[in-house]
Protein backbone atom coordinates (compact mmCIF):
# COMPACT_ATOMS: atom_id res chain seq x y z
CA UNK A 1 14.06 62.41 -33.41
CA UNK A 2 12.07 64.46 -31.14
CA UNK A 3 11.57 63.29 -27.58
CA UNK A 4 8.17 62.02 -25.96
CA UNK A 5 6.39 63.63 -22.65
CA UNK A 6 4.31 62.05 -20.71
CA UNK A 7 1.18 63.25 -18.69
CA UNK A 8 -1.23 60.58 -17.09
CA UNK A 9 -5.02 61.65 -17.52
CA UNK A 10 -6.63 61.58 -14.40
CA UNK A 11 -3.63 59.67 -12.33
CA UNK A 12 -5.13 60.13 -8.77
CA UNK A 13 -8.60 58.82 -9.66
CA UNK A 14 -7.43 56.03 -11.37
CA UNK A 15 -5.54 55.30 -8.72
CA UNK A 16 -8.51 55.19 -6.17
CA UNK A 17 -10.37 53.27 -8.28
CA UNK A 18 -7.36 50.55 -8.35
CA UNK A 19 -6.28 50.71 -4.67
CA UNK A 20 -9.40 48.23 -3.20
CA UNK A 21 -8.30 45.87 -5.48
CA UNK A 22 -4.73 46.06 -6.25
CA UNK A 23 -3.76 46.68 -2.69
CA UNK A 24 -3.81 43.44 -1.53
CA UNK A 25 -0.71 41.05 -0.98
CA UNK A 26 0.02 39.44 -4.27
CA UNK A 27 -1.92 40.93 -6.34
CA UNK A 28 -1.59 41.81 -10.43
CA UNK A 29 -2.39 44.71 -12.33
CA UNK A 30 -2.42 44.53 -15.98
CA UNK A 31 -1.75 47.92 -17.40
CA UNK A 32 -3.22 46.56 -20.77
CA UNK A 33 -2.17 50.01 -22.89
CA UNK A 34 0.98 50.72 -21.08
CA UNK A 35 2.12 53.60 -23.17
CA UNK A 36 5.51 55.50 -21.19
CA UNK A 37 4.41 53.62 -17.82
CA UNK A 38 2.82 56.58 -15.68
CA UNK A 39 -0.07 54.94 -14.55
CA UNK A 40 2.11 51.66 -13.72
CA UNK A 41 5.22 53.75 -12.09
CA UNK A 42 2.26 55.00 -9.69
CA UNK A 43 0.51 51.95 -8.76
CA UNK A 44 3.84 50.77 -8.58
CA UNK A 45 5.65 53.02 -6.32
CA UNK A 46 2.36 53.01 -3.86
CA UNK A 47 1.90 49.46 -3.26
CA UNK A 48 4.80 48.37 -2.95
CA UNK A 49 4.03 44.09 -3.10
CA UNK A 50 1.87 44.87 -6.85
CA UNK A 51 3.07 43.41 -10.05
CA UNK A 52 2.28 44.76 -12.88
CA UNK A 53 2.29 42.95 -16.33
CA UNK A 54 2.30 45.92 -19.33
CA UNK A 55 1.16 45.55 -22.35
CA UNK A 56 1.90 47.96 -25.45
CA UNK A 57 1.41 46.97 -29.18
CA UNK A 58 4.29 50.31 -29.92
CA UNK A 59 7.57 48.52 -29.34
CA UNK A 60 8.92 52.02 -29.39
CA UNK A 61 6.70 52.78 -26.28
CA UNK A 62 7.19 49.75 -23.98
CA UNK A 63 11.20 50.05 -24.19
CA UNK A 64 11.02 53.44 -23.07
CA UNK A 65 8.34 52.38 -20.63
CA UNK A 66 10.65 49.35 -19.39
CA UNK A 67 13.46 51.67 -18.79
CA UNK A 68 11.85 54.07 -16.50
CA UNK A 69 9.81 50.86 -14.88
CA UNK A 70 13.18 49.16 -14.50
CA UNK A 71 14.11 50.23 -10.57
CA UNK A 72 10.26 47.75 -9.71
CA UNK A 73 12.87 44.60 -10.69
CA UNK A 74 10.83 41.73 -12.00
CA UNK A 75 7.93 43.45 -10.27
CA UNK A 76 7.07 44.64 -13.84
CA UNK A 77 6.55 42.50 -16.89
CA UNK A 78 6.74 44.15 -19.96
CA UNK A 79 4.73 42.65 -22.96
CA UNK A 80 4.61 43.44 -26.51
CA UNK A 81 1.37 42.67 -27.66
CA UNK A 82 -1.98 44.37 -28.62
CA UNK A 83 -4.65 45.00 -25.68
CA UNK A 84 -6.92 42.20 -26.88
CA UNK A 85 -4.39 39.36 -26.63
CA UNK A 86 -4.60 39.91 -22.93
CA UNK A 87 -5.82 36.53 -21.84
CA UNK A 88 -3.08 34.79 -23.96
CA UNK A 89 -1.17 36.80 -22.34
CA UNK A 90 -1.21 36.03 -18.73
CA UNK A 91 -1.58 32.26 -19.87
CA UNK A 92 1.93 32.49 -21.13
CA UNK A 93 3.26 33.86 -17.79
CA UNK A 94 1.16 31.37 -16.10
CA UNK A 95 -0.68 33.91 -14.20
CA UNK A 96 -4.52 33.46 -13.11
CA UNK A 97 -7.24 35.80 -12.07
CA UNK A 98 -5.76 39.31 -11.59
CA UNK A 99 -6.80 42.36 -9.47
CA UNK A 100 -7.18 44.48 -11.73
CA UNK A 101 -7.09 45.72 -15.49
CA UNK A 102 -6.66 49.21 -16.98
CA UNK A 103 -7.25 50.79 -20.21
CA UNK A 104 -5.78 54.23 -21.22
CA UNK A 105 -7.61 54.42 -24.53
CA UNK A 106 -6.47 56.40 -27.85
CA UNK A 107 -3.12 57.84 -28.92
CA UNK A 108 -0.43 58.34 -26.08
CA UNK A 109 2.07 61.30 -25.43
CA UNK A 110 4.58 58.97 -26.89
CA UNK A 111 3.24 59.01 -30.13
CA UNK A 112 1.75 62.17 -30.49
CA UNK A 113 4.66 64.28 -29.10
CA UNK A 114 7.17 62.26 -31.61
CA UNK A 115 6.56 64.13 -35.16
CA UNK A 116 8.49 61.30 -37.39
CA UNK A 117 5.19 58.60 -35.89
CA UNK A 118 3.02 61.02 -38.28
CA UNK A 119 0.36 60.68 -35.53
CA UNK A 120 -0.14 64.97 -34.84
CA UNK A 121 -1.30 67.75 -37.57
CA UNK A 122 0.86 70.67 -36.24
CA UNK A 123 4.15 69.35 -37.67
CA UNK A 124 4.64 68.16 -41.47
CA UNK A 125 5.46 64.17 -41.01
CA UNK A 126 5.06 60.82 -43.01
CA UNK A 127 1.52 59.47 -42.87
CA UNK A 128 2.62 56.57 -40.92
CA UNK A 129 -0.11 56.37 -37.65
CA UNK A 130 0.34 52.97 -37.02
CA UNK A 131 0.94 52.27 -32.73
CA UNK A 132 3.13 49.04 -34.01
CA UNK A 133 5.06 50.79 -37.33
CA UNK A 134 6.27 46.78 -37.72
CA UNK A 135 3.12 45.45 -38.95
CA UNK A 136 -0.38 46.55 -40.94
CA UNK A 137 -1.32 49.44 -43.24
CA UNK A 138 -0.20 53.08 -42.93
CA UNK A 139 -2.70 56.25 -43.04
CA UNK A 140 -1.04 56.96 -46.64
CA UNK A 141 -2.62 53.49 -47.56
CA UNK A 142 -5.92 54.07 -46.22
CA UNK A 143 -5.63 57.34 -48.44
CA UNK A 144 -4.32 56.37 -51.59
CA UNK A 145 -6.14 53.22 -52.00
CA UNK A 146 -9.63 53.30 -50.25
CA UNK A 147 -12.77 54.38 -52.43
CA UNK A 148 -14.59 57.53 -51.93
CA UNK A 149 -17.40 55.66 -50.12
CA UNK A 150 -14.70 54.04 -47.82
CA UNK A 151 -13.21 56.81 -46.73
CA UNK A 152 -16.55 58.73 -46.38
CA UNK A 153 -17.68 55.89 -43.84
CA UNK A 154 -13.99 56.23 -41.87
CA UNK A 155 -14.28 59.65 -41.60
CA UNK A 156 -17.76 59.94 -40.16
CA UNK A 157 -18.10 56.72 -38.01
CA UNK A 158 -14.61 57.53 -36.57
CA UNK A 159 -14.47 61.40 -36.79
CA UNK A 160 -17.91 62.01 -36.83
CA UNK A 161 -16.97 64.65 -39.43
CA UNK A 162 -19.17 66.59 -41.15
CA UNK A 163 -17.78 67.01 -44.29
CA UNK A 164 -16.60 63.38 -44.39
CA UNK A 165 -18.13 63.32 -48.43
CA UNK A 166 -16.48 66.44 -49.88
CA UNK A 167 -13.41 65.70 -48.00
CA UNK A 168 -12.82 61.96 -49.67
CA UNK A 169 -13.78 63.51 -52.96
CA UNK A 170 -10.72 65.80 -52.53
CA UNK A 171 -8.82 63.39 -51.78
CA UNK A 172 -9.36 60.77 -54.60
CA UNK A 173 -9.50 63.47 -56.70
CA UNK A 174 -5.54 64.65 -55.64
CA UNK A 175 -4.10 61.49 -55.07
CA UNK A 176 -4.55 60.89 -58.52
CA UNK A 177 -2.13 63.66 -59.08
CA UNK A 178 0.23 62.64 -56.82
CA UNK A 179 -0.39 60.11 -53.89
CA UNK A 180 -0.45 61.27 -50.20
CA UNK A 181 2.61 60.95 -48.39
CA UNK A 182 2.87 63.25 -45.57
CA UNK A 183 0.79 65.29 -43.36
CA UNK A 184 1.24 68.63 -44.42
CA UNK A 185 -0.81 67.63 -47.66
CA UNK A 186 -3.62 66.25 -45.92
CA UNK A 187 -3.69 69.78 -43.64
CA UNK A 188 -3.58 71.74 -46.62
CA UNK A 189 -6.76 69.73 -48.33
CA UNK A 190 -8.55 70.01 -45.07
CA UNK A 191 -8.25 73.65 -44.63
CA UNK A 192 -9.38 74.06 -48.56
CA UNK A 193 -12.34 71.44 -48.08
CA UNK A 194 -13.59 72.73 -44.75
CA UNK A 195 -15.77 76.04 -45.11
CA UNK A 196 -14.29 79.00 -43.39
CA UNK A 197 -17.27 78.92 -40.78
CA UNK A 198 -16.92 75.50 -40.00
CA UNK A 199 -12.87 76.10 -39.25
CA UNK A 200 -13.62 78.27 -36.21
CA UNK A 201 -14.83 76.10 -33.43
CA UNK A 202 -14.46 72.61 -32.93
CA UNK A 203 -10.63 73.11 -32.68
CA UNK A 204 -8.19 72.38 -35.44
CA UNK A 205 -9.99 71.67 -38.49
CA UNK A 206 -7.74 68.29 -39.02
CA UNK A 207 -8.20 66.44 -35.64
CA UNK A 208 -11.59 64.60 -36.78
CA UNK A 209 -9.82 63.44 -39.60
CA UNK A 210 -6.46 62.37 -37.81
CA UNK A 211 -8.31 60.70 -35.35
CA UNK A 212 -10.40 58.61 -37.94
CA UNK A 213 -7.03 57.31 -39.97
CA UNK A 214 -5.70 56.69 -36.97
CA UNK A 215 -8.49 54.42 -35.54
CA UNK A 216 -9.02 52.91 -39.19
CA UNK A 217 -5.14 52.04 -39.39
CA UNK A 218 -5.12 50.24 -35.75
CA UNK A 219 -8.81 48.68 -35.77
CA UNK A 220 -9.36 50.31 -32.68
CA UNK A 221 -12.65 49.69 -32.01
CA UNK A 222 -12.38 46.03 -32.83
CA UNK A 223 -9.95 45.46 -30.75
CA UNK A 224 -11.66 47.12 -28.30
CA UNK A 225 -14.78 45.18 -28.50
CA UNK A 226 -12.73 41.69 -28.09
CA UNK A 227 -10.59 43.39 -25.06
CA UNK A 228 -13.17 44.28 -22.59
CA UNK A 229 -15.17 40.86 -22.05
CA UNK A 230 -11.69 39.49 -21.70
CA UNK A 231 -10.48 41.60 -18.82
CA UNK A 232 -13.85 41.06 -17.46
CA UNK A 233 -13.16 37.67 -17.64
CA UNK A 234 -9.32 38.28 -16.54
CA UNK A 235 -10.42 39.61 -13.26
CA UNK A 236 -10.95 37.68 -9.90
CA UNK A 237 -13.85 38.09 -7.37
CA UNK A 238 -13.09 41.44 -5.94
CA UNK A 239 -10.69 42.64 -9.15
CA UNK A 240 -11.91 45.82 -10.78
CA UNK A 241 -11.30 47.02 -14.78
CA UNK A 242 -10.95 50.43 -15.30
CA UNK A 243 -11.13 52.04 -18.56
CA UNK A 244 -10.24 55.73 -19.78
CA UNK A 245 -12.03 56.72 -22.83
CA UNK A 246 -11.49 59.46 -25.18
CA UNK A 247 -13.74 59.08 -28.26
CA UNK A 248 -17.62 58.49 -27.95
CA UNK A 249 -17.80 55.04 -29.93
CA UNK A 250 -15.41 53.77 -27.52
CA UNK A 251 -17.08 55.14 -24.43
CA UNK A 252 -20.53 53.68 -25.73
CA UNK A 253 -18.84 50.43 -26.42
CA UNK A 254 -17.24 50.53 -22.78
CA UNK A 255 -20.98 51.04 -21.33
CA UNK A 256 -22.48 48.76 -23.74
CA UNK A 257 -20.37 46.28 -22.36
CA UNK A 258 -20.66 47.44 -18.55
CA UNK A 259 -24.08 47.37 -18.53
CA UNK A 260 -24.65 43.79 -20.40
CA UNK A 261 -22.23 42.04 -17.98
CA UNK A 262 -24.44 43.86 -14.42
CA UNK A 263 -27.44 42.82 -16.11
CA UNK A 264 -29.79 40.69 -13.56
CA UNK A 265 -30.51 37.26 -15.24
CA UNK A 266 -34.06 37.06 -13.76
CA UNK A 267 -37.27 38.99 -15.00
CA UNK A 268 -37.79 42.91 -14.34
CA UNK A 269 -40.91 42.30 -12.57
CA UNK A 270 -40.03 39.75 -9.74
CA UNK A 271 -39.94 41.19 -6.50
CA UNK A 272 -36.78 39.55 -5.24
CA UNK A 273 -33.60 38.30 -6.49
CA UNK A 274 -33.33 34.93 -6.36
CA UNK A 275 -29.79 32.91 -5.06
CA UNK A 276 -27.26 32.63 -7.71
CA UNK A 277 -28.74 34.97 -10.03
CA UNK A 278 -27.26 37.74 -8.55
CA UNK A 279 -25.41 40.08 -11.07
CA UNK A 280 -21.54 38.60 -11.11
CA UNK A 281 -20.31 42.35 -11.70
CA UNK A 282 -21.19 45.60 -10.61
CA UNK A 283 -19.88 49.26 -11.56
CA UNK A 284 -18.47 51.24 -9.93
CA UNK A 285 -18.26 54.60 -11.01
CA UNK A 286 -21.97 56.23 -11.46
CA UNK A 287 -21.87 56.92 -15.73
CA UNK A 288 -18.74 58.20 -17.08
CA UNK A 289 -16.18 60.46 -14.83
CA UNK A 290 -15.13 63.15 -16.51
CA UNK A 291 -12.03 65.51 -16.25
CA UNK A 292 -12.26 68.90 -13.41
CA UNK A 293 -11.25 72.17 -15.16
CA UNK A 294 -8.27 72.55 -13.31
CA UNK A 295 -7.27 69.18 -14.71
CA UNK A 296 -7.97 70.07 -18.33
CA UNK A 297 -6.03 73.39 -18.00
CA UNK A 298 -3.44 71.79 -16.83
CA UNK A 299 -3.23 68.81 -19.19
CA UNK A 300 -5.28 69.50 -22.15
CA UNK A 301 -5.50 65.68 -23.23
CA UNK A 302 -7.86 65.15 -20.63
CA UNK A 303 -10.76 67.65 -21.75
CA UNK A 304 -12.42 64.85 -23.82
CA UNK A 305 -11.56 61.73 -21.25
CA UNK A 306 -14.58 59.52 -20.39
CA UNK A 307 -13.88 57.15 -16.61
CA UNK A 308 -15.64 53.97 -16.23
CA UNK A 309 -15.02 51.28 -13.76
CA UNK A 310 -16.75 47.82 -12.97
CA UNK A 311 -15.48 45.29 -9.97
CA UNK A 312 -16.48 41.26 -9.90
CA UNK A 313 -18.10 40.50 -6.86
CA UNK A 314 -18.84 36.80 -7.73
CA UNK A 315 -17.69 33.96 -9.65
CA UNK A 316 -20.41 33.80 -12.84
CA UNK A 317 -21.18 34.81 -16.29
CA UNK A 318 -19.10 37.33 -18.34
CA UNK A 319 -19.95 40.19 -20.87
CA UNK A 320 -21.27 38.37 -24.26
């Protein structure tokens, strides 16, 4: 099996953002997509009184993540659950408001980097794509059984593909010769499908379709939707959630959300803002940070990564 690297996206800023709230005694971070533990071995190693609980749905992931997180002593929790399930989570471990909550959105090192997780398009691998290979459907299912109108939607509402039509025709069409089973297949049908000029820019003519199987497979974006009002509501007065985003739904889900939970409850037009109706939440980061060159040349993952943060700053209402 080939071996997994690790590079954390924009480590140092996400660090900032963390250190007003996770710097004080006793606090807890939950490192709700824990992937091989880089952003946790950092917050870990700099303040040195922070627990972290981390939560991974890849079982593969969080023992490798454990290991290297092992020196912290029960410092570190490990979890195996999925990101939305984090409430339920710190109610098992008995553990109340936190400081803080991060997201590292999207496929991790660990599964990209290991070919036999059928998660990358350079390497010929079963269709497999699922972040927890114990439970759900595989990208083979989605294309061997889904309709041509199914797999049209997946492709453009999660790949925002162009040729999300022509491509499922192809593939109904061929799986009725022989079903899809690996990724080499599904490379081969995309270069055919994909006109010539379309092929040179946009990068690898497979990535909008990998990344839509992928996000079909693990329901994504429905998870996401359930897991950011609940580490809104996870966090204490003070505690912060920060969320890296590589896809555009998910960043417009992550604002959609911002926004509704800073929205004043009191009219546009009133002059002042009454007591108690001030906003319970505010954000932190102006829009959506984005990657410096010299990052992206240096770690090409984070060319497309999208930085929000928001910090309570009152008891009160969460995100609906």
């Amino acid at each position: 099996m080939s071996s997994p690297s690790h590079v954390p996206v924009l480590l140092d800023r996400v660090v900032a953002l963390l250190a007003p709230a996770v710097g004080r005694d006793g606090a807890v971070l939950v490192d709700a997509t824990l992937g091989l533990g880089g952003h946790s071995e950092a917050v870990l190693t700099r303040f040195e009184t922070l627990r972290v609980v981390g939560i991974d749905r890849d079982p593969e992931a969080l023992a490798l993540a454990t290991d290297r997180l092992a020196p912290f002593g029960d410092r570190f929790t490990p979890v195996h659950a999925v990101y939305d399930e984090l409430l339920d989570v710190l109610r098992d471990l008995g553990i109340g408001p936190v400081a803080g909550v991060l997201f590292d959105l999207g496929v991790s090192s660990m599964q990209l980097d290991v070919r036999e997780r059928g998660f990358a398009y350079a390497e010929d691998a079963p269709l497999d794509m699922r972040m927890d290979g114990s439970t759900g459907i595989t990208a083979a299912d989605v294309l061997n059984t889904y309709d041509a109108a199914a797999l049209t939607r997946v492709l453009r509402e999660y790949g925002e593909e162009r040729f999300a039509r022509k491509i499922a025709a192809a593939v109904v069409r061929e799986r009725e010769r022989e079903p899809f089973s690996t990724s080499g297949r599904l490379v081969e049908l995309l270069y055919a499908e994909i006109p010539a000029p379309a092929r040179r820019t946009g990068g690898h003519p497979a990535k909008r379709t990998f990344q839509a199987l992928r996000m079909e497979v693990n329901d994504e974006l429905a998870v996401l939707r359930r897991a950011i009002p609940a580490a809104i509501e996870a966090v204490d007065v003070g505690g912060r959630v920060v969320v890296e985003s590589y896809h555009s739904l998910e960043d417009r889900l992550v604002k959609q959300a911002f926004v509704a939970a800073t929205r004043l409850d009191v009219p546009e037009d009133l002059p002042f803002i009454p007591e108690g109706h001030e906003p319970a939440l505010r954000l932190v980061t102006r829009g959506a940070e984005k990657a410096t060159p010299e990052e992206i040349s240096q770690n090409p993952r984070a060319s497309s990564v999208r930085l929000r943060a928001i910090e309570r700053v009152t008891q009160g209402g969460v995100a609906a």
